[in-house]
Protein backbone atom coordinates (compact mmCIF):
# COMPACT_ATOMS: atom_id res chain seq x y z
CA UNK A 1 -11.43 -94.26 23.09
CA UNK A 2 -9.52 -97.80 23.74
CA UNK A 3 -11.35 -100.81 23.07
CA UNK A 4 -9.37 -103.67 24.42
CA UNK A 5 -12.12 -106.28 24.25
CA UNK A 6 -12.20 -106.16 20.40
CA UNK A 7 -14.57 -108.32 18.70
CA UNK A 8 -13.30 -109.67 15.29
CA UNK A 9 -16.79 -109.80 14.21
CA UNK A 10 -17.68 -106.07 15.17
CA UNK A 11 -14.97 -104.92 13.47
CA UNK A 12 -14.98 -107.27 10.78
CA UNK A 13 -17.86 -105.41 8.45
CA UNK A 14 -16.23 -101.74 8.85
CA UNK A 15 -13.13 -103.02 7.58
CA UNK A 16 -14.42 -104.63 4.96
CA UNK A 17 -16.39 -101.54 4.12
CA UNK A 18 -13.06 -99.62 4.17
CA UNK A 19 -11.62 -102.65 1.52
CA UNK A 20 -14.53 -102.13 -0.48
CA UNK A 21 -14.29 -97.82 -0.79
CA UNK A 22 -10.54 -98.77 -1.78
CA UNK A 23 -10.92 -101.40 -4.50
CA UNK A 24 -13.99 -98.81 -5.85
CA UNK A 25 -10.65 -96.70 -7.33
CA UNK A 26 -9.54 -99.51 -9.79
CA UNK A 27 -13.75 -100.88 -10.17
CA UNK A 28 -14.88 -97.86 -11.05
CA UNK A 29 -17.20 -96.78 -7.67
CA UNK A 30 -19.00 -99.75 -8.22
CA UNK A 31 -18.09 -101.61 -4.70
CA UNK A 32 -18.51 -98.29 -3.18
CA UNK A 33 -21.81 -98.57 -3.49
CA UNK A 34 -21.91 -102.10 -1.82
CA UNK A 35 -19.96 -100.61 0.69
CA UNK A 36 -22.54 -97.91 1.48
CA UNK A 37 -25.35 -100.17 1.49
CA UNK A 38 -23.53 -102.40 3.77
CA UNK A 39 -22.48 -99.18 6.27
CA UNK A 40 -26.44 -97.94 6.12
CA UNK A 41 -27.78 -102.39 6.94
CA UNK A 42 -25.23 -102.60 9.99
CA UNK A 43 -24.40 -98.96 11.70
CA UNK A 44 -27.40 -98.90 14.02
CA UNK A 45 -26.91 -102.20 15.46
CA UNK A 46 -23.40 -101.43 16.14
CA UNK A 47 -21.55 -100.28 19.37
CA UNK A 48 -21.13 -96.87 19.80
CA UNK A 49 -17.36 -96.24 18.80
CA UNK A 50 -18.23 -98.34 15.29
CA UNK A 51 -20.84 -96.23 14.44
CA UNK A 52 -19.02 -93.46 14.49
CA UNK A 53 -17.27 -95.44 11.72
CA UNK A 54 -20.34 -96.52 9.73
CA UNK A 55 -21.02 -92.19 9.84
CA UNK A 56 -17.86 -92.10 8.68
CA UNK A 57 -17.90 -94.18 5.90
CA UNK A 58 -21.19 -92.74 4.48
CA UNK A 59 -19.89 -89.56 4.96
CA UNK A 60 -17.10 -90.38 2.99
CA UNK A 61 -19.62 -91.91 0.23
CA UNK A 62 -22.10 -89.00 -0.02
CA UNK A 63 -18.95 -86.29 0.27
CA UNK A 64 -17.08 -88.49 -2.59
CA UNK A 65 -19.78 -88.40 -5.06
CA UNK A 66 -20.59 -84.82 -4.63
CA UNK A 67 -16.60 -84.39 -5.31
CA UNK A 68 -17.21 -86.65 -8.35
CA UNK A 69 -19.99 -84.59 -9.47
CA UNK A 70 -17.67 -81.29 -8.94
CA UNK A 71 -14.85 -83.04 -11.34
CA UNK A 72 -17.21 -84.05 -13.45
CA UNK A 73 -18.72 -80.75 -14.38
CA UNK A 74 -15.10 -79.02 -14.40
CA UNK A 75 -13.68 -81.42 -16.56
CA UNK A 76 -15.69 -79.83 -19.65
CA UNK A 77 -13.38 -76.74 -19.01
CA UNK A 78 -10.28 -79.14 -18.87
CA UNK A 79 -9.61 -78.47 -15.30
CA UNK A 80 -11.72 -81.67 -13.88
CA UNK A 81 -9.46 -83.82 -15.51
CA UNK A 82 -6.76 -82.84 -12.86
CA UNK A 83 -9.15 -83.35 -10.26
CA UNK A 84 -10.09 -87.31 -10.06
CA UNK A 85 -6.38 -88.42 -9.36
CA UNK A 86 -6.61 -85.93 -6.10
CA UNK A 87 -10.30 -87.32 -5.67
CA UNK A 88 -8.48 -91.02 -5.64
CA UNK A 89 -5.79 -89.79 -3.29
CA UNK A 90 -8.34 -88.30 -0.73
CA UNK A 91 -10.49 -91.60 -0.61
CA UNK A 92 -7.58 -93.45 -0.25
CA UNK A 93 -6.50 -91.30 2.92
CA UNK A 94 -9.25 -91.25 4.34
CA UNK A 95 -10.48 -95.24 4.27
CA UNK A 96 -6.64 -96.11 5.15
CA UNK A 97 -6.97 -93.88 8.16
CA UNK A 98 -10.31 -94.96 8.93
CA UNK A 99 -9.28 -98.88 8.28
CA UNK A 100 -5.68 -98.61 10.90
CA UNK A 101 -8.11 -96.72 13.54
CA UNK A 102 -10.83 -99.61 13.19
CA UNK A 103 -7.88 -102.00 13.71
CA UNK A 104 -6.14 -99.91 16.78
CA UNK A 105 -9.74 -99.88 18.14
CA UNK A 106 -10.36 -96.42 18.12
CA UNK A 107 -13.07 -93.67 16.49
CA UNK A 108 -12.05 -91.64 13.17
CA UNK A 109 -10.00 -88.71 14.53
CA UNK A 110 -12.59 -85.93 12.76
CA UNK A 111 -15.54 -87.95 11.63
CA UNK A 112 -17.35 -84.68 10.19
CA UNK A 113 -14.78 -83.32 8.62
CA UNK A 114 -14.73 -83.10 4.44
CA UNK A 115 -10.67 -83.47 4.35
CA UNK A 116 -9.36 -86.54 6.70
């Protein structure tokens, strides 16, 4: 879906969002959960095609931290501790995908999916 009539504004607080999930790598989650709260206050008032990216991006959020919680518990066996570097790679995929299809004006490819 094309949206050639892109408002700067509409776009403006997904995009932000997607800024926000990426800086939580080196802040340690903590603007991930600003960007969550932001994604719940504006995906209801937003046009269709965004709020398929506000699911998106809670999606990503709730699917993260049960990921985090997964590492977590593994890395008392050791094997968690090779985990969070892949857990940084995969949000990092999928908020730069998410972020260029905000900007190309179209919806996340697979917004259910757990991968990208």
């Amino acid at each position: 879906m094309m949206q050639n009539d892109l408002a700067s504004d509409e776009t403006r607080p997904p995009q932000i969002i997607y800024a926000l999930y990426l800086a939580g790598i080196v802040t340690a989650n903590i603007t991930l959960l600003i960007g969550v709260i932001i994604a719940y206050v504006y995906r209801k008032e937003a046009a269709p095609w965004l709020q398929q990216h506000y699911r998106y991006l809670i999606r990503t959020f709730w699917i993260g931290t049960l990921y985090a919680c997964i590492a977590f518990l593994l890395s008392i066996v050791i094997v968690g501790t090779l985990l969070w570097p892949l857990l940084a790679v995969w949000l990092g995929v999928r908020c730069l995908l998410g972020w260029i299809n905000v900007r190309k004006g179209l919806t996340p490819a697979r917004p259910a999916s757990w991968l990208w």
